[in-house]
C-alpha atoms as a PDB file:
ATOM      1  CA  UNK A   1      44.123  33.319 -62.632  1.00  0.00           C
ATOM      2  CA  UNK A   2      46.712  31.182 -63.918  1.00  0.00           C
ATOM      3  CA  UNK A   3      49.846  30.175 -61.370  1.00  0.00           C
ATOM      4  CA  UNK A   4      53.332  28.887 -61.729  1.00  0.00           C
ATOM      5  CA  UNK A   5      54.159  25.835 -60.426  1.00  0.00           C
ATOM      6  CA  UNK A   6      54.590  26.211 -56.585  1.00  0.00           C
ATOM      7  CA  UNK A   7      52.633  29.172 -56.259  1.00  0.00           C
ATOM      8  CA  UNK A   8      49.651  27.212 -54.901  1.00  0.00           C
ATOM      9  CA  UNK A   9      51.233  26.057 -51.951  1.00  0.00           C
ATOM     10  CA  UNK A  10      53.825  29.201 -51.015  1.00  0.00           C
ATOM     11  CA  UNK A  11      53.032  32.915 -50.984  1.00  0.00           C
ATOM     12  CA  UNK A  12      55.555  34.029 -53.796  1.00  0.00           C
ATOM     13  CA  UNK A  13      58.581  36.067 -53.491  1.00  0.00           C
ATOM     14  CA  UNK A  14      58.900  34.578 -49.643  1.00  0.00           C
ATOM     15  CA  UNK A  15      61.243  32.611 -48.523  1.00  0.00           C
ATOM     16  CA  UNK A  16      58.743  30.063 -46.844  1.00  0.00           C
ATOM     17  CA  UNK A  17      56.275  27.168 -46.586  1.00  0.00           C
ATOM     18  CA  UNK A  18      53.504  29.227 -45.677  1.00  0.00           C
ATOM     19  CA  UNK A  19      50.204  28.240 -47.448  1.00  0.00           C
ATOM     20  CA  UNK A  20      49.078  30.963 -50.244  1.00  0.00           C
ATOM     21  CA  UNK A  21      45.892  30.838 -48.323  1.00  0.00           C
ATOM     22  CA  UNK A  22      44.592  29.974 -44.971  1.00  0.00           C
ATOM     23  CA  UNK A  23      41.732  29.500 -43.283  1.00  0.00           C
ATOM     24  CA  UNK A  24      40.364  27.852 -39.936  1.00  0.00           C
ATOM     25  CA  UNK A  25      37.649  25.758 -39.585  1.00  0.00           C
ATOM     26  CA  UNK A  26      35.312  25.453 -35.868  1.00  0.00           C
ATOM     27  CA  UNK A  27      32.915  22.887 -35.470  1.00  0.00           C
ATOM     28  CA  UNK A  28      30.426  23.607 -32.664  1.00  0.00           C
ATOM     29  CA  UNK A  29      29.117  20.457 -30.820  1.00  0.00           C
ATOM     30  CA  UNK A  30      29.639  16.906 -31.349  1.00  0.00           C
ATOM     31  CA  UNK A  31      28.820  17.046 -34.713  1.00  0.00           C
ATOM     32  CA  UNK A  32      31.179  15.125 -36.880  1.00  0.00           C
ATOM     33  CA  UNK A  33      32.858  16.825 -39.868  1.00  0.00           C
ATOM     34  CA  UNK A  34      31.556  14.213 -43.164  1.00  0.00           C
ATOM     35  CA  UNK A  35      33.330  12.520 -45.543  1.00  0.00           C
ATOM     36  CA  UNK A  36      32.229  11.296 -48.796  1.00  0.00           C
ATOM     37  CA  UNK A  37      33.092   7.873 -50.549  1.00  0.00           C
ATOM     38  CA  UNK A  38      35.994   9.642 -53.001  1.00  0.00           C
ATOM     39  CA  UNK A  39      38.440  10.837 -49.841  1.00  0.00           C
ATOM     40  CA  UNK A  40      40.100  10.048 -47.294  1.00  0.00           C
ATOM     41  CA  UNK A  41      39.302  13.420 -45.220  1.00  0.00           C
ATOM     42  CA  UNK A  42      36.685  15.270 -44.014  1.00  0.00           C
ATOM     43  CA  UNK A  43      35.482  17.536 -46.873  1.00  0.00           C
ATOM     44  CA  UNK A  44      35.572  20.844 -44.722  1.00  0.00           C
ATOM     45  CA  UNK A  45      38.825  19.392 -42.878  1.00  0.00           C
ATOM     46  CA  UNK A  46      41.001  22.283 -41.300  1.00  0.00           C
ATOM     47  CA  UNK A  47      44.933  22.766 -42.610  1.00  0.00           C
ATOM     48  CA  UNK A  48      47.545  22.950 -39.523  1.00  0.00           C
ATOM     49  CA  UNK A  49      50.375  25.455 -40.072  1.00  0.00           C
ATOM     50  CA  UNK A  50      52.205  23.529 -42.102  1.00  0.00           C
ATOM     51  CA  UNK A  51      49.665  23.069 -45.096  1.00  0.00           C
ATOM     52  CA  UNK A  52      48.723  19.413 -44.098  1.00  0.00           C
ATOM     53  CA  UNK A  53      45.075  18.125 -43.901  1.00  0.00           C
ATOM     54  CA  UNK A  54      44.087  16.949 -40.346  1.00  0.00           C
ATOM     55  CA  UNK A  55      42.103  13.625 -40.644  1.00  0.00           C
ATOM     56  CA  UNK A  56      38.491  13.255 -38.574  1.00  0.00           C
ATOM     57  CA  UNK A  57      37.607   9.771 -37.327  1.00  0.00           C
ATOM     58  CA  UNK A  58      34.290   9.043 -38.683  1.00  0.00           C
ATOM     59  CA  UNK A  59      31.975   6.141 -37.705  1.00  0.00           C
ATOM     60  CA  UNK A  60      29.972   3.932 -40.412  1.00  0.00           C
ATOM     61  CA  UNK A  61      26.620   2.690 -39.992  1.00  0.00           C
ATOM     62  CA  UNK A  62      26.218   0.044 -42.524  1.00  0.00           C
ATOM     63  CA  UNK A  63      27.077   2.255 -45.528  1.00  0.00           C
ATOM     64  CA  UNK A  64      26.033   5.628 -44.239  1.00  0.00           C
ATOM     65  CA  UNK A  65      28.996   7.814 -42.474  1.00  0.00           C
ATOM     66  CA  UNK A  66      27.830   9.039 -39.134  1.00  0.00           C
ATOM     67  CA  UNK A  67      28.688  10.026 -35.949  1.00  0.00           C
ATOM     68  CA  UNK A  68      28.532   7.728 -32.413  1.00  0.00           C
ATOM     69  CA  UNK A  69      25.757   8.474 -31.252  1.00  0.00           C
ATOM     70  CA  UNK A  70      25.914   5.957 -28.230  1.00  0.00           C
ATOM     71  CA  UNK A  71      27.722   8.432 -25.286  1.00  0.00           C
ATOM     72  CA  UNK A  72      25.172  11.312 -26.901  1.00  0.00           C
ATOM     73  CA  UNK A  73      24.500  12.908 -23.034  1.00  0.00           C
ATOM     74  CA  UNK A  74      21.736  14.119 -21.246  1.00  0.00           C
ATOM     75  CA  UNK A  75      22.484  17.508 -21.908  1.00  0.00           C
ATOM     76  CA  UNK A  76      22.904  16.603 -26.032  1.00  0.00           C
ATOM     77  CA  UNK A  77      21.048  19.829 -28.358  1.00  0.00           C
ATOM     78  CA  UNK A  78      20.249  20.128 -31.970  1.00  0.00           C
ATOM     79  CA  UNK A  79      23.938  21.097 -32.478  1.00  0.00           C
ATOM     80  CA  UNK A  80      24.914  17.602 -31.615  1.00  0.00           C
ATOM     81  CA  UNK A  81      23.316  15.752 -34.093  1.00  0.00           C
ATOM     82  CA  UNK A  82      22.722  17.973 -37.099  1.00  0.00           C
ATOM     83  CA  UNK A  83      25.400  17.984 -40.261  1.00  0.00           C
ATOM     84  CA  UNK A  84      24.357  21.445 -41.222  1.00  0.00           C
ATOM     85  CA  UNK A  85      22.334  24.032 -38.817  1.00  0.00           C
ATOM     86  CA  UNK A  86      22.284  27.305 -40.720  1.00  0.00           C
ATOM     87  CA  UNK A  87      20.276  30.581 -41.440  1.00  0.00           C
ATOM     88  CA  UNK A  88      20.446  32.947 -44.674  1.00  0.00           C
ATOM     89  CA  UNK A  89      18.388  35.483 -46.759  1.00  0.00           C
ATOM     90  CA  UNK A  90      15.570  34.587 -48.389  1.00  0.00           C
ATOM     91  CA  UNK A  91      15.140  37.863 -50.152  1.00  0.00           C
ATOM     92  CA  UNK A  92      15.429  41.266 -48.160  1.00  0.00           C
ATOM     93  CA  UNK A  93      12.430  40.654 -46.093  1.00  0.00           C
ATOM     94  CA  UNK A  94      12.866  36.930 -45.056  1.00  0.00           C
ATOM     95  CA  UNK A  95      15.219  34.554 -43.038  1.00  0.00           C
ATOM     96  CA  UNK A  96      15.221  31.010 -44.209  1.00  0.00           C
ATOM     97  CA  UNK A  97      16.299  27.900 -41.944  1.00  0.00           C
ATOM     98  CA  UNK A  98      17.890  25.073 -42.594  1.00  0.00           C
ATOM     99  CA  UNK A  99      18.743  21.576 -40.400  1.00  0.00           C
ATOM    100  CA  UNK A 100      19.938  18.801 -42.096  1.00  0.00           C
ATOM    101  CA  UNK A 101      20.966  15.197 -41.152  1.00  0.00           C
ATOM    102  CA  UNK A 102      23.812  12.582 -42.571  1.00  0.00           C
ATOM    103  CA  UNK A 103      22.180   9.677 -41.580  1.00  0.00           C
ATOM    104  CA  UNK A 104      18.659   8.316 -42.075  1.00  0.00           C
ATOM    105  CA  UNK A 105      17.343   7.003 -39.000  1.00  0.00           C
ATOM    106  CA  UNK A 106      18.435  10.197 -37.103  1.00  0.00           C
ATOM    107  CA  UNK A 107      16.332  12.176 -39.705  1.00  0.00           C
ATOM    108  CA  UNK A 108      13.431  10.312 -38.812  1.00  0.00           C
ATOM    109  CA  UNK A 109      13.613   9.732 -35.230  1.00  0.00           C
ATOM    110  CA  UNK A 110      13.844  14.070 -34.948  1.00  0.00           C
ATOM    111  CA  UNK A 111      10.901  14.669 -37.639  1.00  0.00           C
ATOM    112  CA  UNK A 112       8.842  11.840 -35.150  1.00  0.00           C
ATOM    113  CA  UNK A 113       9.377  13.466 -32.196  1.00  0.00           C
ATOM    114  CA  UNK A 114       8.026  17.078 -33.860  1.00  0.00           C
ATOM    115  CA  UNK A 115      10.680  19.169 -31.738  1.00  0.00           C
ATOM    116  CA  UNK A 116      11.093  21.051 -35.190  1.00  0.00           C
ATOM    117  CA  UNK A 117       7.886  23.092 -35.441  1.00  0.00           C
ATOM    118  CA  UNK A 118       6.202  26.087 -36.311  1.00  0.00           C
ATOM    119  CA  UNK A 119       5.471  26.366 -32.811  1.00  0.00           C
ATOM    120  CA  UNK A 120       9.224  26.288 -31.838  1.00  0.00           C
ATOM    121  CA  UNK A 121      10.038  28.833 -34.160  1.00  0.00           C
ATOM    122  CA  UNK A 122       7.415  30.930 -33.002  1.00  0.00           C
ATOM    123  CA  UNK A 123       8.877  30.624 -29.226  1.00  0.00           C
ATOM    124  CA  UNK A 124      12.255  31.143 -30.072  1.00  0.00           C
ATOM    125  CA  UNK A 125      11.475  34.229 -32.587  1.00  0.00           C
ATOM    126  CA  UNK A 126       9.055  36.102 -30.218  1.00  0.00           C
ATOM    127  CA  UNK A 127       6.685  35.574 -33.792  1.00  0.00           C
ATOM    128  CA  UNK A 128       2.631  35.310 -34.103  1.00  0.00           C
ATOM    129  CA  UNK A 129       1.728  31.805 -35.786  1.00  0.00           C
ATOM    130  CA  UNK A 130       0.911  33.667 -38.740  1.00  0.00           C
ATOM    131  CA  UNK A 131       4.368  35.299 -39.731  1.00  0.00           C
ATOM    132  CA  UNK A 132       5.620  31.937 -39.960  1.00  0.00           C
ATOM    133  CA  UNK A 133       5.816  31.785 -43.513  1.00  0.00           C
ATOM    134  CA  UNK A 134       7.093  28.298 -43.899  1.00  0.00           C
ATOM    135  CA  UNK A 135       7.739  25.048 -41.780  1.00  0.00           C
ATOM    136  CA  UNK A 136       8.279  21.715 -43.017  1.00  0.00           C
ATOM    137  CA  UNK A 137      10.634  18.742 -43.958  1.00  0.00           C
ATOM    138  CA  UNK A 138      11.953  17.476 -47.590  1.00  0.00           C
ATOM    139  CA  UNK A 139      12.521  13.846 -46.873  1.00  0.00           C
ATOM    140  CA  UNK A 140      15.278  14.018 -50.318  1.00  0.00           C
ATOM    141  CA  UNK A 141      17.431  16.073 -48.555  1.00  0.00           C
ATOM    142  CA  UNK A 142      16.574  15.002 -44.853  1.00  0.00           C
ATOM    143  CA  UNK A 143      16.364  18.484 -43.745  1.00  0.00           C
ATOM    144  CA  UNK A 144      13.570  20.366 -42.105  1.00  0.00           C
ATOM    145  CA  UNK A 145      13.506  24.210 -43.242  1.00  0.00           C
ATOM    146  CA  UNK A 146      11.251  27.159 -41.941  1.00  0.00           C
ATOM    147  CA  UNK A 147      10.967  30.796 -43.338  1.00  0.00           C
ATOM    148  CA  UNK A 148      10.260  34.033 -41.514  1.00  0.00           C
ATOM    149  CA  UNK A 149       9.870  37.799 -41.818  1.00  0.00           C
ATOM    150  CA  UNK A 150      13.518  39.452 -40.905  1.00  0.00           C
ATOM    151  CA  UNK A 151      12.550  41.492 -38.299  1.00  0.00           C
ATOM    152  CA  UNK A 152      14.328  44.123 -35.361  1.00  0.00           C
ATOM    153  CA  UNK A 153      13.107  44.849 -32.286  1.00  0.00           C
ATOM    154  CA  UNK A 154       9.791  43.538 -33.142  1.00  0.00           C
ATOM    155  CA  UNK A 155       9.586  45.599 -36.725  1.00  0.00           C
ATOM    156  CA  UNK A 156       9.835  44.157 -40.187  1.00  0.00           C
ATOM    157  CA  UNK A 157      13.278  45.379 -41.510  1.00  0.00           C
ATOM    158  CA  UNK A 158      14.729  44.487 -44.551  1.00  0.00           C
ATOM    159  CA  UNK A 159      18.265  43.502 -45.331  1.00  0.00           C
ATOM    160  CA  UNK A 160      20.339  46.036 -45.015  1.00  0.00           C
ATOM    161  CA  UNK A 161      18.850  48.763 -43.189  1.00  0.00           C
ATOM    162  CA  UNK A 162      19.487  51.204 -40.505  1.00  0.00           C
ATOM    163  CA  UNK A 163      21.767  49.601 -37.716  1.00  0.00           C
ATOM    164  CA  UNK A 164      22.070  46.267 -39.339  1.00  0.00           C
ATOM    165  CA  UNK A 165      24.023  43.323 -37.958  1.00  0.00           C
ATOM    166  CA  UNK A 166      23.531  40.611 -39.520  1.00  0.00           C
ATOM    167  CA  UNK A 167      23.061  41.484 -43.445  1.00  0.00           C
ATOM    168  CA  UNK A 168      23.374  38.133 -44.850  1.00  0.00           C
ATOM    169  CA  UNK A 169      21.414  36.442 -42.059  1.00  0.00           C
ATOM    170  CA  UNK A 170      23.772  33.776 -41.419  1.00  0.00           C
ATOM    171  CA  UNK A 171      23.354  34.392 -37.715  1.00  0.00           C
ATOM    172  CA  UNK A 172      19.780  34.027 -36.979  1.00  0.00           C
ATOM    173  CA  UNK A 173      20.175  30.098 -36.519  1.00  0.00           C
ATOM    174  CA  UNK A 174      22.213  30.509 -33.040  1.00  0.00           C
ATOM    175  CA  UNK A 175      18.870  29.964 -30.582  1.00  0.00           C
ATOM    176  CA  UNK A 176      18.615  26.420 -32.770  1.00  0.00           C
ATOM    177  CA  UNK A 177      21.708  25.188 -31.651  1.00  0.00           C
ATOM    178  CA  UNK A 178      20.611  25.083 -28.036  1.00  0.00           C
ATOM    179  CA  UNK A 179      17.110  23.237 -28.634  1.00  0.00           C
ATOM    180  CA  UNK A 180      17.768  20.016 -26.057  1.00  0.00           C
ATOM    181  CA  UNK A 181      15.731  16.883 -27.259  1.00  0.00           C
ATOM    182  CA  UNK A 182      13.054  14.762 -25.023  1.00  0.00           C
ATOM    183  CA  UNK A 183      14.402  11.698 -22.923  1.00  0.00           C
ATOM    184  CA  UNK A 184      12.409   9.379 -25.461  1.00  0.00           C
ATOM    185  CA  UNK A 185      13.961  10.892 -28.436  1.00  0.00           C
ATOM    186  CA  UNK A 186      17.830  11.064 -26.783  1.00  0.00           C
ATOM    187  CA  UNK A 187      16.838   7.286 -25.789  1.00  0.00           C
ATOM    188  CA  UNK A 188      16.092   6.637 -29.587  1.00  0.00           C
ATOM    189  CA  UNK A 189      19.044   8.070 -30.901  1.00  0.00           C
ATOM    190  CA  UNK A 190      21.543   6.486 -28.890  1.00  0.00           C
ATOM    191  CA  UNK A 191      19.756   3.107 -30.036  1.00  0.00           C
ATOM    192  CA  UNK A 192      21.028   3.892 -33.306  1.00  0.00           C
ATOM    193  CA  UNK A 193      24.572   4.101 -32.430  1.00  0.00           C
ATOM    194  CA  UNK A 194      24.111   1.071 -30.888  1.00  0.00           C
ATOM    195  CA  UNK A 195      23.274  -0.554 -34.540  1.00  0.00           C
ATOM    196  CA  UNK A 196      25.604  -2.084 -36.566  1.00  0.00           C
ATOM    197  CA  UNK A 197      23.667  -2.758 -39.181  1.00  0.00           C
ATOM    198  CA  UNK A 198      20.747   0.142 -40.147  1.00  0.00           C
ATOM    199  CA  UNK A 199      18.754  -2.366 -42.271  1.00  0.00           C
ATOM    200  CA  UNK A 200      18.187  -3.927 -39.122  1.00  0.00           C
ATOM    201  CA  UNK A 201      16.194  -1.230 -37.639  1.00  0.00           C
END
């Protein structure tokens, strides 16, 4: 819809400075929020109460934004690392994942160390290795993704159904977020934020 100038920014008819619209954002982790190379902020960064973008510190690696990865400790999980950890439909019978990584050299050093496997999903999912219907990485988007049957209480449900509580299956990731990584693999990613350069790994 079209809006005068000023609605935008203040709820109309109010005497205030409130923002039209509001939102929060919550970043689980250490992950760091992203920018891209056309702005100054974060691209999901959260508003404060009086309308104004809050600036993230980000970290370059040569010319790919990334987090410090150096003071990653022993405790450090999926969550920590990944830009995007989520779960949706795939249709009313499936849940699709997805993990996803800014920089390059993190993407590698986690599809090396196979942590993300059909056998994890299996594990986490209480699932048989054949109702994994999916598992693998796309190196273009350096993200690994895996597919499997929505279930409940051990039954294929679809979308939807009786006593459903999580319709659009944006939910299901959660048990991801906890997955811890192997001393060799925490080693090899705090080697990276000890890089200046990532040509010169």
């Amino acid at each position: 819809m079209e809006l005068k100038p000023g609605e935008e920014s203040t709820a109309p008819n109010l005497k205030t400075n409130a923002p039209l619209f509001r939102w929060r954002t919550q970043h689980i982790g250490n992950a760091v929020v992203l920018a891209d190379n056309n702005t100054e902020h974060a691209g999901t960064a959260p508003v404060n109460g009086h309308g104004e973008v809050q600036k993230t510190p980000v970290v370059k690696l040569g010319n790919e934004v990334t987090q410090d990865l150096r003071s990653l400790p022993a405790h450090a999980t999926l969550a920590d690392v990944a830009s995007v950890l989520r779960s949706k439909n795939s249709g009313p019978f499936e849940i699709t994942f997805d993990v996803m990584f800014e920089n390059e050299h993190v993407y590698r050093i986690i599809k090396e160390s196979q942590m993300l496997s059909s056998k994890l999903m299996e594990n986490l999912y209480e699932l048989k290795p054949e109702e994994i219907l999916w598992c693998g990485w796309f190196d273009q988007a350096r993200a690994w993704k895996a597919t499997i049957p929505r279930k409940r209480h051990g039954m294929s449900m679809a979308g939807g159904g009786f006593m459903e509580n999580d319709i659009h299956g944006s939910q299901q990731y959660v048990p991801l977020l906890d997955i811890k990584f192997p001393e060799e693999t925490l080693g090899r990613l705090r080697q990276v934020g000890e890089v200046a350069h990532p040509a010169s790994l």
